[in-house]
Protein backbone atom coordinates (compact mmCIF):
# COMPACT_ATOMS: atom_id res chain seq x y z
CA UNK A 1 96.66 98.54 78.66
CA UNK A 2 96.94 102.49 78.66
CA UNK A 3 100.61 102.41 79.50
CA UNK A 4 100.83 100.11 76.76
CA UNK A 5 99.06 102.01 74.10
CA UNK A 6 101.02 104.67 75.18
CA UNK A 7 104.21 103.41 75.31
CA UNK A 8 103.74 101.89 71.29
CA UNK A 9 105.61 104.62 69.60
CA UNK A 10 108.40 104.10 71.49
CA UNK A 11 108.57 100.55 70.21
CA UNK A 12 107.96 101.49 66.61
CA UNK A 13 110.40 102.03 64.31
CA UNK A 14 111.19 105.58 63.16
CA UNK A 15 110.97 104.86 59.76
CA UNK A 16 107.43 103.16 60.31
CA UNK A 17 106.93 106.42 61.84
CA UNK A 18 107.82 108.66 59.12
CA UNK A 19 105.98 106.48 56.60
CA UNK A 20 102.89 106.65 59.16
CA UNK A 21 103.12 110.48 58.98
CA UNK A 22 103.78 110.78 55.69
CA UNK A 23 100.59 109.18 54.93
CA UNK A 24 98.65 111.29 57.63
CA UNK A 25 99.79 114.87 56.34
CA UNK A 26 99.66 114.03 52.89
CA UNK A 27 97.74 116.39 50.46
CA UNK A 28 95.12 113.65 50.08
CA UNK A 29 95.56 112.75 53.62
CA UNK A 30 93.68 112.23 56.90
CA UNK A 31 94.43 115.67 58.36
CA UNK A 32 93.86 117.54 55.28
CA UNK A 33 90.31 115.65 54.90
CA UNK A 34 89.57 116.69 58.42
CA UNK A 35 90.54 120.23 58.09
CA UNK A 36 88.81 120.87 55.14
CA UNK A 37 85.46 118.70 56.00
CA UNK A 38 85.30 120.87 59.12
CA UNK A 39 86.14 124.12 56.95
CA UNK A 40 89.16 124.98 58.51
CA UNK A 41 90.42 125.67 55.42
CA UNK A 42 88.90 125.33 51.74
CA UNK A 43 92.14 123.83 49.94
CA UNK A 44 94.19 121.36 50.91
CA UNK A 45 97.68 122.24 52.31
CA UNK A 46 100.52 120.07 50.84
CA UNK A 47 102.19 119.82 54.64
CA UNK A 48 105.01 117.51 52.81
CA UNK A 49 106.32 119.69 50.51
CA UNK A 50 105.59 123.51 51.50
CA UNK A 51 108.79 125.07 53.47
CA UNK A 52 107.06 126.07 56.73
CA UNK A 53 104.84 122.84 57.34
CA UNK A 54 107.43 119.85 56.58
CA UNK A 55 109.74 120.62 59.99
CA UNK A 56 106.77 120.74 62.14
CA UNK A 57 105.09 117.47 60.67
CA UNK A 58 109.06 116.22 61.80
CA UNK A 59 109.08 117.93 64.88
CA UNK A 60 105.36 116.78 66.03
CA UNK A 61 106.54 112.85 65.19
CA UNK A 62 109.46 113.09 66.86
CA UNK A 63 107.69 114.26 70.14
CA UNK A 64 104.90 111.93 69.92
CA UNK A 65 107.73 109.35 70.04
CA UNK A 66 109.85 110.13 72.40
CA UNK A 67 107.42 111.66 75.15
CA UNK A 68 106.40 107.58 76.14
CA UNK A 69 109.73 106.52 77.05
CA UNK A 70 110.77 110.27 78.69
CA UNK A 71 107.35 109.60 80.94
CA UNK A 72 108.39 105.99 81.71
CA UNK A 73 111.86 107.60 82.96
CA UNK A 74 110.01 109.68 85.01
CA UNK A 75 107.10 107.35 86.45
CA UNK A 76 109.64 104.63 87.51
CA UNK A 77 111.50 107.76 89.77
CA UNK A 78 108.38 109.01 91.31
CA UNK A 79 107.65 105.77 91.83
CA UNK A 80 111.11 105.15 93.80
CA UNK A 81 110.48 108.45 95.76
CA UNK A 82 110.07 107.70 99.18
CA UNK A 83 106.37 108.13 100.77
CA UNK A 84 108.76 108.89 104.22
CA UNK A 85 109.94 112.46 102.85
CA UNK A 86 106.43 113.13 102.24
CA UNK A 87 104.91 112.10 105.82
CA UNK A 88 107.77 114.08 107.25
CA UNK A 89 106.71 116.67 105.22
CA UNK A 90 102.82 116.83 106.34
CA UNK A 91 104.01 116.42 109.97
CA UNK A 92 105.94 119.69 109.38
CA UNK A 93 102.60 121.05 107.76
CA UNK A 94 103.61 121.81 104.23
CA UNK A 95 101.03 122.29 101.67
CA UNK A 96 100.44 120.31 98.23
CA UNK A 97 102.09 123.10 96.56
CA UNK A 98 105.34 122.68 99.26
CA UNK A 99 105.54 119.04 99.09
CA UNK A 100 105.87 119.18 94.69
CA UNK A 101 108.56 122.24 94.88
CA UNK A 102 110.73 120.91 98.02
CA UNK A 103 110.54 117.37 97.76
CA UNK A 104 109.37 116.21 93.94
CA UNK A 105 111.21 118.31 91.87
CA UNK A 106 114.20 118.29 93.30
CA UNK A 107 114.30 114.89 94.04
CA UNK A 108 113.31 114.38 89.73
CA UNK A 109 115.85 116.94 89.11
CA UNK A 110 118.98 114.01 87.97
CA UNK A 111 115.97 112.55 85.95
CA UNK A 112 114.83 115.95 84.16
CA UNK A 113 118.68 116.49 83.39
CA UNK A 114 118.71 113.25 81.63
CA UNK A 115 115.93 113.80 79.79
CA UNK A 116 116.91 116.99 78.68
CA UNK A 117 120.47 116.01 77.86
CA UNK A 118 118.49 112.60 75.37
CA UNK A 119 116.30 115.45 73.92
CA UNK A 120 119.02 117.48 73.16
CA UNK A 121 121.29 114.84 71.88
CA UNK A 122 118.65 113.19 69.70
CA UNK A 123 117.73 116.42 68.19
CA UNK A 124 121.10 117.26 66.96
CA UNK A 125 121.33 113.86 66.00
CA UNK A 126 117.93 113.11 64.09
CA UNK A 127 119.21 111.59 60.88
CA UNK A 128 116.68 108.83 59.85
CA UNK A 129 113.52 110.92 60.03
CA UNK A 130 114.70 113.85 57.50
CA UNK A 131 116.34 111.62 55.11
CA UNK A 132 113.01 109.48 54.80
CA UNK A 133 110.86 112.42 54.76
CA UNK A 134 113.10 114.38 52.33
CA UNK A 135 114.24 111.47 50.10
CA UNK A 136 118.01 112.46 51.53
CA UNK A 137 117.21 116.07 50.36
CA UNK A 138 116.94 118.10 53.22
CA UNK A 139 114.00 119.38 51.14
CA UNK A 140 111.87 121.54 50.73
CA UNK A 141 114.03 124.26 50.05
CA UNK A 142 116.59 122.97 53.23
CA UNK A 143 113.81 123.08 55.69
CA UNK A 144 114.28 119.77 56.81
CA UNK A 145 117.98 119.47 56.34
CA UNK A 146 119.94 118.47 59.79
CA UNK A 147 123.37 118.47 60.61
CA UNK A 148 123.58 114.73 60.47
CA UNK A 149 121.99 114.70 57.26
CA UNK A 150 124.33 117.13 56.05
CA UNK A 151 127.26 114.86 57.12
CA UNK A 152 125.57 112.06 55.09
CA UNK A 153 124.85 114.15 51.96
CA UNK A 154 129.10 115.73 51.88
CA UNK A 155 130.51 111.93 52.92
CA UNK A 156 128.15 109.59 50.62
CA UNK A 157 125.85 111.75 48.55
CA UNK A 158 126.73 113.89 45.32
CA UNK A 159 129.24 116.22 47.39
CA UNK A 160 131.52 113.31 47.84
CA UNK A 161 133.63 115.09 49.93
CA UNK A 162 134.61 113.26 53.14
CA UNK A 163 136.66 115.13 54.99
CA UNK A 164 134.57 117.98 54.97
CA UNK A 165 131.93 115.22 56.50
CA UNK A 166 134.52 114.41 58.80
CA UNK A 167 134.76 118.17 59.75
CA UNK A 168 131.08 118.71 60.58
CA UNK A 169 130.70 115.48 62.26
CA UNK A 170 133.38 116.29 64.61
CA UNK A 171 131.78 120.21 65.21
CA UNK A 172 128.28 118.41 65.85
CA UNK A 173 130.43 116.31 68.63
CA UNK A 174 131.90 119.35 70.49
CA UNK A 175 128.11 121.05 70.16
CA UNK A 176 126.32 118.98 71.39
CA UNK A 177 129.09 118.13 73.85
CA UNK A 178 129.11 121.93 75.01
CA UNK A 179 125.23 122.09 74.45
CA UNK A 180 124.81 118.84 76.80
CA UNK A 181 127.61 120.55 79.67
CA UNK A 182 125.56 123.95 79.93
CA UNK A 183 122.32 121.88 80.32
CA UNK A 184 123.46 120.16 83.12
CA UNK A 185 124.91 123.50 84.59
CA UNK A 186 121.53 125.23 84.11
CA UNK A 187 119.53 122.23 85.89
CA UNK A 188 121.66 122.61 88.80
CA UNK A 189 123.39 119.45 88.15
CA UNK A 190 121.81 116.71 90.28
CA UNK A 191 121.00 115.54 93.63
CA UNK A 192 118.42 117.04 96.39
CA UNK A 193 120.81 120.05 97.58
CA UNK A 194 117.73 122.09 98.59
CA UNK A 195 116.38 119.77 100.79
């Protein structure tokens, strides 16, 4: 039942999502009641629509949705991580602190490189999320505005101009292309090499 409860934002649709959290940091919303019944502060901050609140209400929803499935990755590895390495490991008299840097984290290491390569890649491409929560604005004042949304807004918005879309879809391809290569180089690629 936990891993299920868990596990639900995964399931849910980001634009439920957005809607969801739109509702919860609005001005007359849950969070803003809390805060200010607990004295937090004495107004209510307008988290929607003020510059350096609106990326981290997007940021905060995106996590909360994507942790589930990253933990599931990793839970179904440890899971497959043979109970043998460990044994062999006690015989040899290694400590708790031994066993999780010599045999768990290297064996997760493919794992954490694929998570971090998903993160990265659905960062650069969060679309969906900023176009709800901005109305396809990017607002307020650009603070929510992403690269894909800006590809949307020159292709099919007032801009109108598709090949410069064209242009920055293709540069977001090579980043995150070169973004997703040094990644892997600076997670020492994968496999158990130090074992």
């Amino acid at each position: 039942m936990f891993r299920l409860i868990y596990f639900l934002p995964t399931l849910t649709s980001s634009a439920a999502l957005t809607l969801i959290f739109m509702f919860i940091f609005n001005i007359n919303g849950p969070i803003n009641d809390l805060f200010t019944g607990l004295g937090v502060y004495h107004t209510p901050i307008n988290f929607l629509q003020e510059p350096q609140y609106a990326l981290k209400v997007i940021m905060v929803m995106n996590i909360w949705s994507t942790v589930p499935s990253f933990m599931t990755v990793y839970l179904a590895s440890l899971v497959d991580l043979p109970d043998s390495l460990y044994e062999a490991a006690e015989i040899d008299g290694a400590s708790a602190w031994d066993k999780l840097r010599y045999i768990t984290i290297p064996y997760l290491r493919p794992i954490t490189t694929y998570v971090l390569l998903m993160g990265i890649i659905g960062t650069f491409q969060m679309f969906d999320q900023a176009y709800i929560f901005s109305n396809g604005s990017g607002g307020p004042d650009n603070s929510t505005l992403t690269v894909a949304l800006m590809v949307y807004q020159y292709a099919f918005g007032q801009m109108n101009t598709m090949g410069y879309a064209c242009a920055l879809a293709i540069f977001l391809a090579a980043v995150i292309y070169i973004v997703s290569r040094l990644a892997e180089k600076l997670n020492g690629g994968s496999g158990l090499k130090d074992m």
